[in-house]
C-alpha atoms as a PDB file:
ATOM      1  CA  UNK A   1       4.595-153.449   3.475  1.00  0.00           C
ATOM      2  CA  UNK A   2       3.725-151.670   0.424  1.00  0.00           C
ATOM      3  CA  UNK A   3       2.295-155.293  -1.259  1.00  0.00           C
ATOM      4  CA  UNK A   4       0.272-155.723   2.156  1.00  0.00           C
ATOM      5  CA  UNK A   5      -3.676-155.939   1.821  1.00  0.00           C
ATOM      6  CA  UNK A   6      -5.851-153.434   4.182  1.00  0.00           C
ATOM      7  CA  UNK A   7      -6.959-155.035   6.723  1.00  0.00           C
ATOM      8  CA  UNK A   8      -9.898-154.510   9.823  1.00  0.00           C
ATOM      9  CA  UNK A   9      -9.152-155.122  13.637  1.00  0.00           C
ATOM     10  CA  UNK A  10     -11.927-155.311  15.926  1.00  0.00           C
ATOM     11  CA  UNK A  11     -11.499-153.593  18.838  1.00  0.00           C
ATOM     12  CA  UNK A  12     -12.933-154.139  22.263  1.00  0.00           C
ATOM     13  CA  UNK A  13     -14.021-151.818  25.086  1.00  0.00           C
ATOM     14  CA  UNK A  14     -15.682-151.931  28.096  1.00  0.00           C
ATOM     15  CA  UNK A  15     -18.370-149.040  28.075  1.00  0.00           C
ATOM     16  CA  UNK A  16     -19.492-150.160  31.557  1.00  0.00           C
ATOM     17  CA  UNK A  17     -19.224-152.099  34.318  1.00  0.00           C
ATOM     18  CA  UNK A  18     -17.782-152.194  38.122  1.00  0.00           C
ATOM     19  CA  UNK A  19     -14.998-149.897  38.466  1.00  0.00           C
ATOM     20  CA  UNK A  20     -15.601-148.331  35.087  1.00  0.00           C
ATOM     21  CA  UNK A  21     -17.376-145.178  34.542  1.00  0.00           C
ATOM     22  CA  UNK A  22     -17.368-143.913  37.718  1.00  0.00           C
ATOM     23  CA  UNK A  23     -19.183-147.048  39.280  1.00  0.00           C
ATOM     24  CA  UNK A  24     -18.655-149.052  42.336  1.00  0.00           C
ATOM     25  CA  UNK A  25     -16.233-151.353  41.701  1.00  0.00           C
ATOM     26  CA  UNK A  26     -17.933-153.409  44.759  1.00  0.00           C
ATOM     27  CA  UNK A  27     -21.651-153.766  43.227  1.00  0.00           C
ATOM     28  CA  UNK A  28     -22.079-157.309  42.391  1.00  0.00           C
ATOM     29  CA  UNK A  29     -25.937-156.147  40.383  1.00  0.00           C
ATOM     30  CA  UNK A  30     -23.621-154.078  37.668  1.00  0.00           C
ATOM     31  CA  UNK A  31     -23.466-155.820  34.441  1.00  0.00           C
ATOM     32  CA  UNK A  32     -20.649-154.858  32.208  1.00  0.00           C
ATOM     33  CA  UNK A  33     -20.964-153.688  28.586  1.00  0.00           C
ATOM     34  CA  UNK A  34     -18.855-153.864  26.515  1.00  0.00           C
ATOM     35  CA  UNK A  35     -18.614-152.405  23.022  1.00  0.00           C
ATOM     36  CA  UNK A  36     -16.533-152.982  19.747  1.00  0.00           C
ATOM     37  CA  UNK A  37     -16.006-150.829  16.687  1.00  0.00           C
ATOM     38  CA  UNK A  38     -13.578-150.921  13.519  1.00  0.00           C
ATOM     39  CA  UNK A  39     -10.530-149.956  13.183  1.00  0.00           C
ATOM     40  CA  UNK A  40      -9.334-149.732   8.897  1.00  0.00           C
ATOM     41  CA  UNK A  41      -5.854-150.439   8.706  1.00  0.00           C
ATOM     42  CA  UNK A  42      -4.100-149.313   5.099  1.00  0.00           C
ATOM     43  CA  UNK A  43      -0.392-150.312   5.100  1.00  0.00           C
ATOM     44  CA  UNK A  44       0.345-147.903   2.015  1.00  0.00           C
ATOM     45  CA  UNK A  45      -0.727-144.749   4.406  1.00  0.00           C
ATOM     46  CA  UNK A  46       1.581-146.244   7.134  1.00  0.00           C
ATOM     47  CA  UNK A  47       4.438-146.384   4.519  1.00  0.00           C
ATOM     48  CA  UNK A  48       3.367-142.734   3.497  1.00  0.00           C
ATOM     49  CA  UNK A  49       3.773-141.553   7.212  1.00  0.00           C
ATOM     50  CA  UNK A  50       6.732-143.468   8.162  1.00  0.00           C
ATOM     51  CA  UNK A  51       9.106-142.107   5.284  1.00  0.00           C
ATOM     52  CA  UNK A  52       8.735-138.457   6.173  1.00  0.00           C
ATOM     53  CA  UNK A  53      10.129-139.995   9.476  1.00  0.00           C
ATOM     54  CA  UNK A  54      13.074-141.279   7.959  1.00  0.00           C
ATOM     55  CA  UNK A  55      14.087-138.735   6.043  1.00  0.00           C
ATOM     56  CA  UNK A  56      13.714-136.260   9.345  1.00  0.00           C
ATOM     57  CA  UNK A  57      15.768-138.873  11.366  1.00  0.00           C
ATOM     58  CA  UNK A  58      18.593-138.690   8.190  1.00  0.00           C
ATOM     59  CA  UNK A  59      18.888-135.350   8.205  1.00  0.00           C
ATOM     60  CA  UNK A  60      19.258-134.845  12.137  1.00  0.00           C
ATOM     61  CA  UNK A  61      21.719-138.020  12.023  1.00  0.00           C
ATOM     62  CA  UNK A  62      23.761-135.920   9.312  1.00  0.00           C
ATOM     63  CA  UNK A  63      24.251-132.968  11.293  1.00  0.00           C
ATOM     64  CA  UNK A  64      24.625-134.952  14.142  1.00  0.00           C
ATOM     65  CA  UNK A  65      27.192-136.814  13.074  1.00  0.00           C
ATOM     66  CA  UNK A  66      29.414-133.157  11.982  1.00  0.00           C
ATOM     67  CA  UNK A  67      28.930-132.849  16.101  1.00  0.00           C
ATOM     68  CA  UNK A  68      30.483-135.952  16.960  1.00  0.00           C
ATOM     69  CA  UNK A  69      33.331-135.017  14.671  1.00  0.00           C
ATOM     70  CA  UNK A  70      33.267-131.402  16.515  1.00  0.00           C
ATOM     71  CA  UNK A  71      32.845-133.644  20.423  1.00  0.00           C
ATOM     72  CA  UNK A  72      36.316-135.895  18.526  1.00  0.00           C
ATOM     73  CA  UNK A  73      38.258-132.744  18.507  1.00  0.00           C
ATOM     74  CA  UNK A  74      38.015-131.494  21.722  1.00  0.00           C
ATOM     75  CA  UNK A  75      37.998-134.714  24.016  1.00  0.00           C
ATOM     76  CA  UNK A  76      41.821-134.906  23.870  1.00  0.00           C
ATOM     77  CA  UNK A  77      42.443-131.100  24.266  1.00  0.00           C
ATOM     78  CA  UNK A  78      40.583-131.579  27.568  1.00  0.00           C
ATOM     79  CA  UNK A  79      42.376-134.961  28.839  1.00  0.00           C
ATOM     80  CA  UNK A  80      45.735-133.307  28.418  1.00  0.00           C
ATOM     81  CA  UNK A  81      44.478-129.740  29.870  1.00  0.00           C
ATOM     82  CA  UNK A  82      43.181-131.863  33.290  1.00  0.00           C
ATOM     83  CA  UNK A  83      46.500-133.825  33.551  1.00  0.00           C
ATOM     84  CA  UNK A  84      48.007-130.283  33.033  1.00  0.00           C
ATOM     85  CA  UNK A  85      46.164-129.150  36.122  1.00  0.00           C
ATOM     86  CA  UNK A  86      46.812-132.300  37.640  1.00  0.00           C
ATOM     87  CA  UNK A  87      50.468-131.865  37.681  1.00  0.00           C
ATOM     88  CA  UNK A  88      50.102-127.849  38.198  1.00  0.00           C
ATOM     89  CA  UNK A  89      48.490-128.826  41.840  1.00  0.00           C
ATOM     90  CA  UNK A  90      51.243-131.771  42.243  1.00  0.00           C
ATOM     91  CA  UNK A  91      54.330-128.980  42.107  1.00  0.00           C
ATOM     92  CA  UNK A  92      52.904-126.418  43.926  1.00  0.00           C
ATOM     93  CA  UNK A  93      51.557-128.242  47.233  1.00  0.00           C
ATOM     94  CA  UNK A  94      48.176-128.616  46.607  1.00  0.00           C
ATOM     95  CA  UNK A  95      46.049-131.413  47.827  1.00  0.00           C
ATOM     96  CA  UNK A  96      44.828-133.052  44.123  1.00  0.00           C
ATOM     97  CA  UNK A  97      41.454-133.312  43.540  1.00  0.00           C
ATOM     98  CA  UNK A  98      39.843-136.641  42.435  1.00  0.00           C
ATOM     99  CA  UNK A  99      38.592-135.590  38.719  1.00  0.00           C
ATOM    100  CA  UNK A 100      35.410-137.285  38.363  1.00  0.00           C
ATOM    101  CA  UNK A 101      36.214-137.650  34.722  1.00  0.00           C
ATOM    102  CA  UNK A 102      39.142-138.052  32.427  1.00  0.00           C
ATOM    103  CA  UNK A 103      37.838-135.383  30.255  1.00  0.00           C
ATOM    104  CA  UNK A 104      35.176-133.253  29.880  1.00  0.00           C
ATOM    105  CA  UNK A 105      31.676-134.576  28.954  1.00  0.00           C
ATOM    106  CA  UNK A 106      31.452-132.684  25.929  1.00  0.00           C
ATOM    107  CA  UNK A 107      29.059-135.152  23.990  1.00  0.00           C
ATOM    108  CA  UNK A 108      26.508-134.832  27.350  1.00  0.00           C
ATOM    109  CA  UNK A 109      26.128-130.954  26.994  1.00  0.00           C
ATOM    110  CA  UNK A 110      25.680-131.324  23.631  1.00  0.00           C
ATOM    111  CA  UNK A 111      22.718-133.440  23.898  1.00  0.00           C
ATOM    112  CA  UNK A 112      21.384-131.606  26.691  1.00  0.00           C
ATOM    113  CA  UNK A 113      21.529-128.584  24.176  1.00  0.00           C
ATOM    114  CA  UNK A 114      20.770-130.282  21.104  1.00  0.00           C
ATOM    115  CA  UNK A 115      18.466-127.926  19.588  1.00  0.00           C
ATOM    116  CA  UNK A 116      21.015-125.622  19.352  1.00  0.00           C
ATOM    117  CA  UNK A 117      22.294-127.368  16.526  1.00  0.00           C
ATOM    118  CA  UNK A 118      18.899-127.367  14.576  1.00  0.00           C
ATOM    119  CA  UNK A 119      19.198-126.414  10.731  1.00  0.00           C
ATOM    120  CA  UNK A 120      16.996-123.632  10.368  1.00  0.00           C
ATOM    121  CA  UNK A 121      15.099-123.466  13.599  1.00  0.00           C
ATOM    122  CA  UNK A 122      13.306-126.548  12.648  1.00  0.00           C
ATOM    123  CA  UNK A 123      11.853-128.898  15.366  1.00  0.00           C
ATOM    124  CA  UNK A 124      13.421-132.058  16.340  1.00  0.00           C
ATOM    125  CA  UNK A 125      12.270-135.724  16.522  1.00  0.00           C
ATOM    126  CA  UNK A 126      10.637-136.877  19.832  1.00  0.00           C
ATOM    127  CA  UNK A 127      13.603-139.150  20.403  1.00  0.00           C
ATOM    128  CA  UNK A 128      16.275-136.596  19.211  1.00  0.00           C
ATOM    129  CA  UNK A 129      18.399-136.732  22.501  1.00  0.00           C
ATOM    130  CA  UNK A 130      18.066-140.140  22.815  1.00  0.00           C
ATOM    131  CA  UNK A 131      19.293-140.865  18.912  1.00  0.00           C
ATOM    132  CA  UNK A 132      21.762-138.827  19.184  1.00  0.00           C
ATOM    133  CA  UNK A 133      23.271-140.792  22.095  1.00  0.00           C
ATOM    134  CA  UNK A 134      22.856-143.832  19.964  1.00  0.00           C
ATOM    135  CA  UNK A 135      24.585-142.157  17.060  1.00  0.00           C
ATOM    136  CA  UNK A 136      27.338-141.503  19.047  1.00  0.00           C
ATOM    137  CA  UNK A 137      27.897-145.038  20.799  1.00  0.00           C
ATOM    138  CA  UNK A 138      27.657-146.751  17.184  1.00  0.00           C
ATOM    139  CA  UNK A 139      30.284-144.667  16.277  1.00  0.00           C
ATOM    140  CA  UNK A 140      32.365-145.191  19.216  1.00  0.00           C
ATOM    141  CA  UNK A 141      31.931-149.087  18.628  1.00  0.00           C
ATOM    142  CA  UNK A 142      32.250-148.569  15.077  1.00  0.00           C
ATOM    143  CA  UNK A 143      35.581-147.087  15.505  1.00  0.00           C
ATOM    144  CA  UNK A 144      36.820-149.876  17.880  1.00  0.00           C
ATOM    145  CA  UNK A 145      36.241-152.588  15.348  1.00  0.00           C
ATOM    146  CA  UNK A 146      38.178-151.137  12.709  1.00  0.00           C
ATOM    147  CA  UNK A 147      40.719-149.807  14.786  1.00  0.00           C
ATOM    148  CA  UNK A 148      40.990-153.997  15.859  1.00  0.00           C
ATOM    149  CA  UNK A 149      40.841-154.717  12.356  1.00  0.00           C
ATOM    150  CA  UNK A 150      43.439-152.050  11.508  1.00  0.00           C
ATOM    151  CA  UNK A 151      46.053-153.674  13.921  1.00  0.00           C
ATOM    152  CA  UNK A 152      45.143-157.089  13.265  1.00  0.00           C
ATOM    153  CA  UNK A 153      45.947-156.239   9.418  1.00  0.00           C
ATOM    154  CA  UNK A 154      49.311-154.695  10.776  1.00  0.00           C
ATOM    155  CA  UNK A 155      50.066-157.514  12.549  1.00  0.00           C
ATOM    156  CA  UNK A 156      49.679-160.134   9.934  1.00  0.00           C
ATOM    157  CA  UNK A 157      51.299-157.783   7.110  1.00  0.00           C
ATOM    158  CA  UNK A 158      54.304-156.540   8.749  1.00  0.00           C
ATOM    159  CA  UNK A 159      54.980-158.708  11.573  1.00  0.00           C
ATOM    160  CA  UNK A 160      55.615-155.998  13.920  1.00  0.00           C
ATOM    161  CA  UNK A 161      55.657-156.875  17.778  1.00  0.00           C
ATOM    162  CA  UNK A 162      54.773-153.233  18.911  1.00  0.00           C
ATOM    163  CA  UNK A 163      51.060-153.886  16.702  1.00  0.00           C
ATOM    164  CA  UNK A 164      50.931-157.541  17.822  1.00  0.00           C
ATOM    165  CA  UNK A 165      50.897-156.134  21.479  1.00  0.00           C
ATOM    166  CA  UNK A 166      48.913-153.354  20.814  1.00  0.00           C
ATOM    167  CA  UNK A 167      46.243-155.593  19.094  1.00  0.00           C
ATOM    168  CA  UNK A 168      45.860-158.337  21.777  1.00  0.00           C
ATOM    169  CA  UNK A 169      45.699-155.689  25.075  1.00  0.00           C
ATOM    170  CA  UNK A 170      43.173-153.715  23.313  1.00  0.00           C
ATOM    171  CA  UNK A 171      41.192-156.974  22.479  1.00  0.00           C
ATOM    172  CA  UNK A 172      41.188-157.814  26.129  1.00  0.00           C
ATOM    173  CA  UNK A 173      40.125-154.334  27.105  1.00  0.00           C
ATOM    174  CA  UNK A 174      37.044-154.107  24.419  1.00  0.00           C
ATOM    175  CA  UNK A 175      36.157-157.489  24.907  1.00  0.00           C
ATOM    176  CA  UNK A 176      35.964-157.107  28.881  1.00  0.00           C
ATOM    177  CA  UNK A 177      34.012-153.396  28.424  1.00  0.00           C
ATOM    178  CA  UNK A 178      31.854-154.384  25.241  1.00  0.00           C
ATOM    179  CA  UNK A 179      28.716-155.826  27.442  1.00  0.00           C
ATOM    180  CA  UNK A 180      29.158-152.849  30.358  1.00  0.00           C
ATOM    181  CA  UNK A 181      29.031-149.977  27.650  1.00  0.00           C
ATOM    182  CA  UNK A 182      27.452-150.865  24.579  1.00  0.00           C
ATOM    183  CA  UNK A 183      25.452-153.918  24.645  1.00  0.00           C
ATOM    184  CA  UNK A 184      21.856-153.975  25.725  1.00  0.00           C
ATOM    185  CA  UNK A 185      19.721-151.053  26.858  1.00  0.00           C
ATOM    186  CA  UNK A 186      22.272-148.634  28.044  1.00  0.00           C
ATOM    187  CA  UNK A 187      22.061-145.355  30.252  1.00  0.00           C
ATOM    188  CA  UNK A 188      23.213-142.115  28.255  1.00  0.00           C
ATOM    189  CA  UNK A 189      26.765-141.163  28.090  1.00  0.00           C
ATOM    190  CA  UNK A 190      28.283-144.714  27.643  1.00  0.00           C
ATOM    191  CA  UNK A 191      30.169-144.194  25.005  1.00  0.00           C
ATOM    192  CA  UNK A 192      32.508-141.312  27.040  1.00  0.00           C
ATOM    193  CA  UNK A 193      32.751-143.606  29.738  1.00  0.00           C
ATOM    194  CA  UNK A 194      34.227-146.523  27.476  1.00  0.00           C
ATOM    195  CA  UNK A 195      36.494-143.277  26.893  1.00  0.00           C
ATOM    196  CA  UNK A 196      37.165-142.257  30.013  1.00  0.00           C
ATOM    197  CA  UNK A 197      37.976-146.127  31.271  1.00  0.00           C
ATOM    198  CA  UNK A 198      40.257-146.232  28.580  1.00  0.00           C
ATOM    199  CA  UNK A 199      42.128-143.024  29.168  1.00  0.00           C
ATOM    200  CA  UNK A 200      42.502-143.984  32.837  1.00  0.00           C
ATOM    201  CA  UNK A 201      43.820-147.475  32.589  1.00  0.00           C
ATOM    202  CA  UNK A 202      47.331-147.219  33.293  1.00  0.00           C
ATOM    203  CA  UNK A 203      50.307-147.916  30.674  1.00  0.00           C
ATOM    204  CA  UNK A 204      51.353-151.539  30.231  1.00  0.00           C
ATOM    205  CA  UNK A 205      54.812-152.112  30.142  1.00  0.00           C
ATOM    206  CA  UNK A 206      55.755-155.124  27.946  1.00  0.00           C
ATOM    207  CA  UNK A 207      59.281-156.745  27.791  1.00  0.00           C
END
């Protein structure tokens, strides 16, 4: 971009006409102007603006990723404290309650109270929920490939059938819940319910 000559667009605009201006729309006499002016376009100063950008979006992405590691520690804590409950209501006579999630939606807080984690009291990106919802599923995808790698590796290496079946059932799963969580333009919170539709798929007894 850098190597790019400046270059001029002409722009276009109707100064007035029917409907425009706060004329009729319906008078058939109204001729329509139009007018057109310069517009300087330097790719250097675009390059100027747009790495201040990047360097704000690496430094949010840094801190943001120490969160995920924080949202990593207590996603477990909180599946094995609702099957706790679960089995609390089970023995004493209570009528269990549907949980609406496996665990709680730690990672959705958190981006609803992002700037809490500012550095500094510093403002954040435009975007900065929505990146850091991104963030999060690339590292939730992330981790699925090389966990698939990982037991592929084990597989081939040391021949065991306990990583052979592990390996092909959580192919199947990824492969069946790759396009519904990650691909495409997805909602927020995707990558807990990949998660959460892991957690609650039942064991798989394999003889």
């Amino acid at each position: 971009m850098m190597q790019q000559p400046n270059d001029k667009i002409i722009v276009s605009a109707k100064r007035r006409g029917r409907g425009h201006g706060g004329w009729s729309k319906n008078n058939p006499y109204l001729e329509e102007r139009w007018v057109e002016f310069n517009i300087d376009i330097h790719p250097a100063s675009i390059v100027h603006r747009l790495l201040p950008v990047r360097e704000q979006l690496a430094k949010e992405f840094e801190r943001d990723l120490d969160v995920v590691g924080i949202v990593d520690g207590m996603i477990m804590d909180s599946y094995f404290d609702k099957l706790r409950d679960d089995e609390s209501d089970e023995s004493g006579g209570q009528q269990q309650q549907h949980q609406p999630s496996a665990f709680d939606r730690i990672s959705y807080a958190t981006m609803t109270n992002i700037t809490e984690f500012q550095d500094g009291g510093g403002s954040s990106s435009p975007f900065r929920r929505g990146n850091f919802d991104l963030l999060y599923s690339l590292c939730t995808q992330a981790s699925a490939h090389r966990l698939l790698r990982e037991l592929q590796q084990s597989t081939s290496s040391f021949s065991s059938p306990e990583n052979d079946v592990t390996y092909q059932w959580f192919k199947r799963f990824y492969i069946e819940h790759a396009s519904i969580h990650f691909d495409g333009d997805q909602g927020f919170g995707r990558a807990d319910d990949f998660i959460d539709a892991l957690l609650r798929t039942p064991p798989l007894l394999v003889e």
